[in-house]
N, C-alpha and C. Protein backbone atom coordinates (compact mmCIF):
# COMPACT_ATOMS: atom_id res chain seq x y z
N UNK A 1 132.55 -69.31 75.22
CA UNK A 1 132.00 -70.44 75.96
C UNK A 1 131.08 -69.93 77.08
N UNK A 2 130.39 -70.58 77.11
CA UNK A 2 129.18 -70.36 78.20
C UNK A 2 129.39 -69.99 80.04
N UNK A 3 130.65 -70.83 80.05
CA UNK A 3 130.59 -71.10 81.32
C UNK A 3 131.69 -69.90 81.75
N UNK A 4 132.81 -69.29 80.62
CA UNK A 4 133.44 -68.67 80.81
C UNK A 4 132.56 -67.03 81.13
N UNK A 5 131.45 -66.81 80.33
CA UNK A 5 130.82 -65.92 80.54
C UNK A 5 129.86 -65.94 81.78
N UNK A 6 128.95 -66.78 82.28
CA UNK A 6 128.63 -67.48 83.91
C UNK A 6 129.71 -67.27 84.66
N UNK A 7 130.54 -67.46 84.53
CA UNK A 7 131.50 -67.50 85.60
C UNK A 7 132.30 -66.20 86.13
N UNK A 8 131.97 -65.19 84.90
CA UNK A 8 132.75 -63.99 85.27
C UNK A 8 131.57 -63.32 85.54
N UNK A 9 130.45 -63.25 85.00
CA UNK A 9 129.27 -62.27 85.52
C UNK A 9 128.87 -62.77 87.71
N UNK A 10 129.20 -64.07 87.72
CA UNK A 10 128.78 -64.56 89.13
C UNK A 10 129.85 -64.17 89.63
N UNK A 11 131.14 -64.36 89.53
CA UNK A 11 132.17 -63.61 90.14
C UNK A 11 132.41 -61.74 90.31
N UNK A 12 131.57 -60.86 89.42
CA UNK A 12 131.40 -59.85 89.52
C UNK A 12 130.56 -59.67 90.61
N UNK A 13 129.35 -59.89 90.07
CA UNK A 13 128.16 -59.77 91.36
C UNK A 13 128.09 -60.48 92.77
N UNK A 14 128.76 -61.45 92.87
CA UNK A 14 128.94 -61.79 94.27
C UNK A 14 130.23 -61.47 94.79
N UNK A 15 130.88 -60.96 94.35
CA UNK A 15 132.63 -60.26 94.35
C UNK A 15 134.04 -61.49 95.28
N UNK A 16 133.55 -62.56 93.97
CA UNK A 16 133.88 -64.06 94.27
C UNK A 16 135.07 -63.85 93.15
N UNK A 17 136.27 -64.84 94.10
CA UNK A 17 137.54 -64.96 93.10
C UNK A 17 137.09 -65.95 91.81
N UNK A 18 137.01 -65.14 90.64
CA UNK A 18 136.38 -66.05 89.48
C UNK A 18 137.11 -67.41 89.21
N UNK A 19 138.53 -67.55 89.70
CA UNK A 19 139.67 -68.28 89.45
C UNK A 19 139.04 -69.47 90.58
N UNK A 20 138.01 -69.46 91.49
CA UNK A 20 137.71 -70.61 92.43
C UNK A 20 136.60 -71.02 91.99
N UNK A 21 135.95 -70.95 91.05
CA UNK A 21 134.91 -70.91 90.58
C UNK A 21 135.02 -71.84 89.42
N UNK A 22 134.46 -73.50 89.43
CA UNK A 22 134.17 -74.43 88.82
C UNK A 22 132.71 -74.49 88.16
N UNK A 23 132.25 -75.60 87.61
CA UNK A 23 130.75 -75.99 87.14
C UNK A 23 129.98 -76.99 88.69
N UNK A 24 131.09 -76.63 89.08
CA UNK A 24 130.45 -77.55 90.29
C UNK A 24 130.38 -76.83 92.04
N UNK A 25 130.64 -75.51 91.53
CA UNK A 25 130.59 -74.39 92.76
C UNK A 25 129.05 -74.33 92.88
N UNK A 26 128.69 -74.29 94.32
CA UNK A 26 126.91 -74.19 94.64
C UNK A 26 126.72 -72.62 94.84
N UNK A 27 126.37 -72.22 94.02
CA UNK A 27 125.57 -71.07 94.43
C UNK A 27 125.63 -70.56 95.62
N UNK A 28 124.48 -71.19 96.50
CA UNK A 28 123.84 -70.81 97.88
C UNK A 28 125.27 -70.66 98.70
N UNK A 29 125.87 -72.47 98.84
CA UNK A 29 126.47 -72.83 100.30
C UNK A 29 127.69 -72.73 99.63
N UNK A 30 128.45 -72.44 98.50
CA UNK A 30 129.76 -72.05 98.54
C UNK A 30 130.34 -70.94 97.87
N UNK A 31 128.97 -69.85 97.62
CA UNK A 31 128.80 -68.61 96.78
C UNK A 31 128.42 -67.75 97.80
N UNK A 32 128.04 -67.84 98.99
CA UNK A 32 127.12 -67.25 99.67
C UNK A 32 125.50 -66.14 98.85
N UNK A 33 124.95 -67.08 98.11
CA UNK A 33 124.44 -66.39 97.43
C UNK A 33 122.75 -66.42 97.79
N UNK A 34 122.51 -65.15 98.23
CA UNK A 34 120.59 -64.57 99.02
C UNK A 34 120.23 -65.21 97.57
N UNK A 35 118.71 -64.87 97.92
CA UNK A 35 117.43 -64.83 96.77
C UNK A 35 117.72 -63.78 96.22
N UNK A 36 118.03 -62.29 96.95
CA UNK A 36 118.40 -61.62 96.03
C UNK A 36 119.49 -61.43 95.15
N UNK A 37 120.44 -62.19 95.58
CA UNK A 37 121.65 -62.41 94.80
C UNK A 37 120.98 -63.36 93.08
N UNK A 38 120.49 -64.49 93.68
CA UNK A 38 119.97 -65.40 92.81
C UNK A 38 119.03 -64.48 91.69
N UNK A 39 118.56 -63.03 91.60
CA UNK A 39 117.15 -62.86 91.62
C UNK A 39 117.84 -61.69 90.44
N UNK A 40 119.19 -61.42 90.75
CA UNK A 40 119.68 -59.90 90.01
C UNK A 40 120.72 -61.03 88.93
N UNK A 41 121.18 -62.36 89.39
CA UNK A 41 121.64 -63.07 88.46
C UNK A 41 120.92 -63.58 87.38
N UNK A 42 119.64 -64.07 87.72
CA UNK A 42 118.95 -64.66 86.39
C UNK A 42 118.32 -63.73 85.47
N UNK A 43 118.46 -62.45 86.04
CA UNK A 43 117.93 -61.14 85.20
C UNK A 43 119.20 -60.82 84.58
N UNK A 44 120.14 -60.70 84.71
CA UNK A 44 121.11 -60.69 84.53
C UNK A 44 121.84 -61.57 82.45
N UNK A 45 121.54 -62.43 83.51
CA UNK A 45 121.54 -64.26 82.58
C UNK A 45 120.79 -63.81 81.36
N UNK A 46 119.63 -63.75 81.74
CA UNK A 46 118.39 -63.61 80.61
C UNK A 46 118.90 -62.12 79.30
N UNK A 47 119.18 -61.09 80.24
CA UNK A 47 119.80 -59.77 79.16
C UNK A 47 120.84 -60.45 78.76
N UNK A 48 122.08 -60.99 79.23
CA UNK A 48 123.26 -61.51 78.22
C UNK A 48 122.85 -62.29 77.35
N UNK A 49 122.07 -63.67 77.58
CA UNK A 49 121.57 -64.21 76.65
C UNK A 49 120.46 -63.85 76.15
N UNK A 50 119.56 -63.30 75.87
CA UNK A 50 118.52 -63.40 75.44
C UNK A 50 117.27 -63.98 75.32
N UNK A 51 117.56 -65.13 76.77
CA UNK A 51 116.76 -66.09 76.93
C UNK A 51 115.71 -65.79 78.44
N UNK A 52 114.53 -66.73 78.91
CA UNK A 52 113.91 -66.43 79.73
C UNK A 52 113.90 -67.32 80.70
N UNK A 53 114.63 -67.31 81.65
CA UNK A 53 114.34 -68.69 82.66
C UNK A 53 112.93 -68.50 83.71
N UNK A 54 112.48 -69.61 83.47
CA UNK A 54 110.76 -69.90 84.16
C UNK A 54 111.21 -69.79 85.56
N UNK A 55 110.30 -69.12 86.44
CA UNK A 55 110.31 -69.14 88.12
C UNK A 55 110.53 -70.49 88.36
N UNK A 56 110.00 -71.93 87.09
CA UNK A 56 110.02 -73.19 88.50
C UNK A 56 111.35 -74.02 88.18
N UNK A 57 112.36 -73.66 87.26
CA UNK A 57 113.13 -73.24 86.42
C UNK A 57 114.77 -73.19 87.60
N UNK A 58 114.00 -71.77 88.24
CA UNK A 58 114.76 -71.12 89.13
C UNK A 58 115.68 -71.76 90.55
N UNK A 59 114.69 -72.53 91.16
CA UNK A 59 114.68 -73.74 92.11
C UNK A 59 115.85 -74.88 91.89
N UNK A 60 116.00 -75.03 90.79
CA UNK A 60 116.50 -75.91 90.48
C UNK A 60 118.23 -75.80 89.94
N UNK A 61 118.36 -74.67 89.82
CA UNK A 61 119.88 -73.99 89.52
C UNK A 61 120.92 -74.07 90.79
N UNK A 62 121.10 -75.00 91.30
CA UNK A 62 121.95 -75.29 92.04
C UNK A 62 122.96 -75.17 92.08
N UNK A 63 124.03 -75.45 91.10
CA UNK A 63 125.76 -74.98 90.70
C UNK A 63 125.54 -74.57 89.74
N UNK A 64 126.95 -73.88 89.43
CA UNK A 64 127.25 -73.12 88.70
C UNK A 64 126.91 -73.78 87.05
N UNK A 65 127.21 -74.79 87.41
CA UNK A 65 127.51 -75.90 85.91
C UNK A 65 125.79 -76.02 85.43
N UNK A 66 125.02 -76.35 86.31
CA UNK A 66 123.30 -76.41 86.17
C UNK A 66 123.15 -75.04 85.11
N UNK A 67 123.30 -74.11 86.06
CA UNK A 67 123.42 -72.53 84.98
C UNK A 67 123.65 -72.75 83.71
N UNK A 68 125.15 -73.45 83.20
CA UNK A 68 125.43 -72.89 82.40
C UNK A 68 124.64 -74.05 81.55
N UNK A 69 124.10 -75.34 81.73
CA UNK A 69 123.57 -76.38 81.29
C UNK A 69 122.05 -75.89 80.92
N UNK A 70 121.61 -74.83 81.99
CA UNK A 70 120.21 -74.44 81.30
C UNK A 70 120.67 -73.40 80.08
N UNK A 71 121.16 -72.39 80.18
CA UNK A 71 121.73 -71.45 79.40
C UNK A 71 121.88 -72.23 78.40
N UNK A 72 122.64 -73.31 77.86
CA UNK A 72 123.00 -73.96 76.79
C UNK A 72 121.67 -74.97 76.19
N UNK A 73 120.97 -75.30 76.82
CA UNK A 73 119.58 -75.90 76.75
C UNK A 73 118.67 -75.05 76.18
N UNK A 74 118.82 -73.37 76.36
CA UNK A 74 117.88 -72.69 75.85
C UNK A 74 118.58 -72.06 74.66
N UNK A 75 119.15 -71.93 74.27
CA UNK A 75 120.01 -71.37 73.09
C UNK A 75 119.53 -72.18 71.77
């Protein structure tokens, strides 16, 4: 499942208890997550899946659940 794999790669890299971590966790304000955090995740995203998320794309990934909703949108 999508979100199970999102959810453990964002919990690695932001060194977040994966177990608090919903589709409805925000990134920014309850991830504490920089641009560069955001910036090593969607590179990240893109090598697991195989897919390419657009810069205007990027903006718009707000929770966790958005993620896994584009991820599943591009598949």
């Amino acid at each position: 499942m999508t979100f199970d794999t999102v959810k453990e790669m964002i919990a690695s890299q932001l060194r977040a208890d994966a177990s608090t971590i919903t589709e409805d966790t925000r990134l920014v304000e309850d991830l504490k997550a920089d641009s560069a955090n955001i910036m090593v995740m969607i590179m990240d995203l893109e090598d697991q899946f195989g897919i390419t998320v657009e810069d205007d794309q990027i903006m718009k990934l707000k929770t966790v659940g958005d993620v896994v909703r584009y991820i599943d949108s591009m598949k």
